[in-house]
C-alpha atoms as a PDB file:
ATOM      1  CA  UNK A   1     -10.183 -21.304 -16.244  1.00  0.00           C
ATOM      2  CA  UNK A   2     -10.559 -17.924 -15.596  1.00  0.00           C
ATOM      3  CA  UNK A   3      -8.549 -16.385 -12.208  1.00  0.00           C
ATOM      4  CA  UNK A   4     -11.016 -13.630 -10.525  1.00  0.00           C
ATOM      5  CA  UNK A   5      -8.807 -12.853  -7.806  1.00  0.00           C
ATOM      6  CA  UNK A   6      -5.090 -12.855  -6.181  1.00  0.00           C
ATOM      7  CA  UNK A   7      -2.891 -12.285  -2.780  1.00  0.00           C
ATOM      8  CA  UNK A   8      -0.349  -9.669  -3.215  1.00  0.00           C
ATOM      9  CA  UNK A   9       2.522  -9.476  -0.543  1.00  0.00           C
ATOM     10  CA  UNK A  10       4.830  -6.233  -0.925  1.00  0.00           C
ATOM     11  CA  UNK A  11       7.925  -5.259   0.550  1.00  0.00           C
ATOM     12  CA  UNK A  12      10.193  -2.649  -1.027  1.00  0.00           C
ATOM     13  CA  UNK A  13      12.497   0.333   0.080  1.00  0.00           C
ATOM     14  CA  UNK A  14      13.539   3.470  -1.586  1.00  0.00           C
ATOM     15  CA  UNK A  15      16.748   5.502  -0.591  1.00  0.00           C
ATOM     16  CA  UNK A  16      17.127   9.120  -1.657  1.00  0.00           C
ATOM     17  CA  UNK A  17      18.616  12.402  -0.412  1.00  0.00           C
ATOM     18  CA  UNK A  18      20.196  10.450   2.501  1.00  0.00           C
ATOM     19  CA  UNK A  19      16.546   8.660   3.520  1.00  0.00           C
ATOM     20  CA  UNK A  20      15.196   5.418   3.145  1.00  0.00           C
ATOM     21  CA  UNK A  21      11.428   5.082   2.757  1.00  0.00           C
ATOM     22  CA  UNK A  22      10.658   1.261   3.787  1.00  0.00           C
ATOM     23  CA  UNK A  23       7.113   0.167   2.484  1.00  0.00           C
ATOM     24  CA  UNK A  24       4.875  -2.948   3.404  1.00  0.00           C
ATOM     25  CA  UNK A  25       1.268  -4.097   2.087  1.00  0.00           C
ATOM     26  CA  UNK A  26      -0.470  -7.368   1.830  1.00  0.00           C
ATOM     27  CA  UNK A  27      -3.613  -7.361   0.124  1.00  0.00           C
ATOM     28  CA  UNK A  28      -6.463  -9.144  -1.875  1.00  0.00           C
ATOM     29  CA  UNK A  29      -7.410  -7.692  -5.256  1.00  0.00           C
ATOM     30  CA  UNK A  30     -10.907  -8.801  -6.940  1.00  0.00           C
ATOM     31  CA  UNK A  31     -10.425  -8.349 -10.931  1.00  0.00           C
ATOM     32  CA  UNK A  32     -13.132 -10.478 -12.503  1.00  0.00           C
ATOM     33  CA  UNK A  33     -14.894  -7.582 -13.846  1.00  0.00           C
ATOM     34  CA  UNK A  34     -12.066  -6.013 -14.660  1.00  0.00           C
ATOM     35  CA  UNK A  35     -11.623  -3.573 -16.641  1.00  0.00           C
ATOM     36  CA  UNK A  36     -14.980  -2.171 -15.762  1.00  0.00           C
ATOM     37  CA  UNK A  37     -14.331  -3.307 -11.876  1.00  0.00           C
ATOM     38  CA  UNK A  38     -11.283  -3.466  -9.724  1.00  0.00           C
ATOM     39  CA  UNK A  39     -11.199  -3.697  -5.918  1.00  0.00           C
ATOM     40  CA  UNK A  40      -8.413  -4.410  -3.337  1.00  0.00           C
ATOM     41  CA  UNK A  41      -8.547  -4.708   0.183  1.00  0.00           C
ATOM     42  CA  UNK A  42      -5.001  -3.939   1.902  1.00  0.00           C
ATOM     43  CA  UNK A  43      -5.159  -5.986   4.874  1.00  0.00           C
ATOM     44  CA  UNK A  44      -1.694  -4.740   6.159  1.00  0.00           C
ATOM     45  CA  UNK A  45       0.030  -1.597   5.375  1.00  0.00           C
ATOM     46  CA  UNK A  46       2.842   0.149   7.006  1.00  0.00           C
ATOM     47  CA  UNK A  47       5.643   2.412   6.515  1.00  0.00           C
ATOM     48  CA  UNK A  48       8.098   4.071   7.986  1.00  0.00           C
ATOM     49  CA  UNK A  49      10.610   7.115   6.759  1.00  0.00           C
ATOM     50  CA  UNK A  50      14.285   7.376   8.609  1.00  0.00           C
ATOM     51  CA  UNK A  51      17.428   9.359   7.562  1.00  0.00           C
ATOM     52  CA  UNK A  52      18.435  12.987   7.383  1.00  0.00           C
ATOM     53  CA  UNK A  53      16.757  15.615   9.473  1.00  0.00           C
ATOM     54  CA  UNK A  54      14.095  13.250  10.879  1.00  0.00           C
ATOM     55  CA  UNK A  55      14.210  12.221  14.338  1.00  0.00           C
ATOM     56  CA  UNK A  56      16.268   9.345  15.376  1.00  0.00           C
ATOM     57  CA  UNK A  57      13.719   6.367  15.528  1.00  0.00           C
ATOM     58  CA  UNK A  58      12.400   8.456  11.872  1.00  0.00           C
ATOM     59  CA  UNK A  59       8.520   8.466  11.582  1.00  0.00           C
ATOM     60  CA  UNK A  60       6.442   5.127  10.972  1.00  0.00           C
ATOM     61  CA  UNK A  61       2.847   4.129  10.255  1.00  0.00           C
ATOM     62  CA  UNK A  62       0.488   2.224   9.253  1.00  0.00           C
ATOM     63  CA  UNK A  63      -2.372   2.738   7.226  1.00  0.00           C
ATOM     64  CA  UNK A  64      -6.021   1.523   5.769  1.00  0.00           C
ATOM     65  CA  UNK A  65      -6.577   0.968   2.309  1.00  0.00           C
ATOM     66  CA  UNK A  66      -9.851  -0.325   0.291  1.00  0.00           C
ATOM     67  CA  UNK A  67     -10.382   1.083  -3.170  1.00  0.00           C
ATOM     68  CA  UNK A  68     -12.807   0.072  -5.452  1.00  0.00           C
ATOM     69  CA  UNK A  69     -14.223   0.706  -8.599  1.00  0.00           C
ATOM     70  CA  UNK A  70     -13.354   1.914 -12.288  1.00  0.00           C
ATOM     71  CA  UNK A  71     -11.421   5.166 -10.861  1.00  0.00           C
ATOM     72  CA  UNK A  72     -10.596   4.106  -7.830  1.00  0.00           C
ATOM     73  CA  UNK A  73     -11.829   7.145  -5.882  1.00  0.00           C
ATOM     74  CA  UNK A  74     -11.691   5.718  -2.414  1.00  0.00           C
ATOM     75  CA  UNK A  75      -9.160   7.150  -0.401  1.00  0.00           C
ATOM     76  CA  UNK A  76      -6.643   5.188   1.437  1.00  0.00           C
ATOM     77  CA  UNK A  77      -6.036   6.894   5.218  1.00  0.00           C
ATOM     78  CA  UNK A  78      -2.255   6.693   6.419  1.00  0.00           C
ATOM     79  CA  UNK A  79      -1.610   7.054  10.473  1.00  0.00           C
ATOM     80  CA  UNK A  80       1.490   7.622  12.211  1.00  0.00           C
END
Protein backbone atom coordinates (compact mmCIF):
# COMPACT_ATOMS: atom_id res chain seq x y z
CA UNK A 1 0.00 0.00 0.00
CA UNK A 2 1.52 3.02 -0.74
CA UNK A 3 -0.28 6.51 0.81
CA UNK A 4 0.07 9.39 -2.04
CA UNK A 5 -1.66 11.91 -0.16
CA UNK A 6 -3.01 13.34 3.39
CA UNK A 7 -5.41 16.10 5.22
CA UNK A 8 -3.52 18.24 7.54
CA UNK A 9 -5.58 20.35 10.13
CA UNK A 10 -3.35 22.98 12.16
CA UNK A 11 -3.99 25.03 15.01
CA UNK A 12 -1.19 26.44 17.15
CA UNK A 13 -0.30 29.76 19.06
CA UNK A 14 2.90 31.38 19.95
CA UNK A 15 3.29 33.99 22.86
CA UNK A 16 6.31 36.27 22.99
CA UNK A 17 7.28 39.81 24.06
CA UNK A 18 3.75 40.20 25.55
CA UNK A 19 1.91 38.92 22.01
CA UNK A 20 0.28 35.96 21.00
CA UNK A 21 0.44 34.98 17.33
CA UNK A 22 -2.68 32.47 16.83
CA UNK A 23 -2.25 30.38 13.53
CA UNK A 24 -4.83 28.17 11.52
CA UNK A 25 -4.42 26.02 8.16
CA UNK A 26 -6.16 23.06 6.76
CA UNK A 27 -4.75 21.65 3.79
CA UNK A 28 -4.19 18.68 1.31
CA UNK A 29 -0.61 17.69 0.53
CA UNK A 30 0.12 15.37 -2.69
CA UNK A 31 3.57 13.41 -1.90
CA UNK A 32 3.58 10.44 -4.26
CA UNK A 33 6.42 11.71 -6.15
CA UNK A 34 7.98 12.83 -3.42
CA UNK A 35 11.02 13.64 -3.04
CA UNK A 36 11.21 14.85 -6.57
CA UNK A 37 7.42 16.35 -6.16
CA UNK A 38 5.56 17.89 -3.31
CA UNK A 39 2.38 19.99 -3.54
CA UNK A 40 -0.14 21.31 -0.94
CA UNK A 41 -3.13 23.16 -1.35
CA UNK A 42 -4.09 25.24 1.94
CA UNK A 43 -7.69 25.37 1.72
CA UNK A 44 -8.01 27.57 4.93
CA UNK A 45 -5.52 29.81 6.41
CA UNK A 46 -5.81 32.52 8.90
CA UNK A 47 -4.09 34.38 11.51
CA UNK A 48 -4.30 36.88 13.66
CA UNK A 49 -1.52 38.88 15.98
CA UNK A 50 -2.89 40.65 19.44
CA UNK A 51 -0.90 42.00 22.46
CA UNK A 52 1.41 44.90 23.14
CA UNK A 53 1.35 48.01 21.05
CA UNK A 54 -1.16 46.64 18.51
CA UNK A 55 -4.54 47.90 18.42
CA UNK A 56 -7.13 46.50 20.63
CA UNK A 57 -9.01 43.91 18.37
CA UNK A 58 -4.82 43.22 17.18
CA UNK A 59 -4.53 42.56 13.36
CA UNK A 60 -6.02 39.29 11.66
CA UNK A 61 -6.00 37.61 8.25
CA UNK A 62 -6.32 35.21 6.18
CA UNK A 63 -4.35 34.04 3.47
CA UNK A 64 -3.87 31.75 0.09
CA UNK A 65 -1.43 29.18 -0.11
CA UNK A 66 -0.56 26.53 -3.06
CA UNK A 67 3.06 25.52 -3.41
CA UNK A 68 4.30 23.05 -5.53
CA UNK A 69 7.22 21.49 -6.71
CA UNK A 70 10.88 20.36 -5.64
CA UNK A 71 11.67 24.04 -4.15
CA UNK A 72 8.60 25.11 -3.50
CA UNK A 73 8.90 28.52 -5.18
CA UNK A 74 5.27 29.48 -5.21
CA UNK A 75 4.49 32.13 -3.01
CA UNK A 76 1.80 31.99 -0.49
CA UNK A 77 -0.19 35.68 -0.38
CA UNK A 78 -1.32 36.71 3.29
CA UNK A 79 -4.35 39.50 3.54
CA UNK A 80 -5.44 41.38 6.41
Amino acid sequence: MRITGATVDFSGRVNRDQRDLALNFSATVQGGDYPHSLKADFTQLSWQLRGAELPPDGINGRGVCRPAGRKMTRPCVLTT
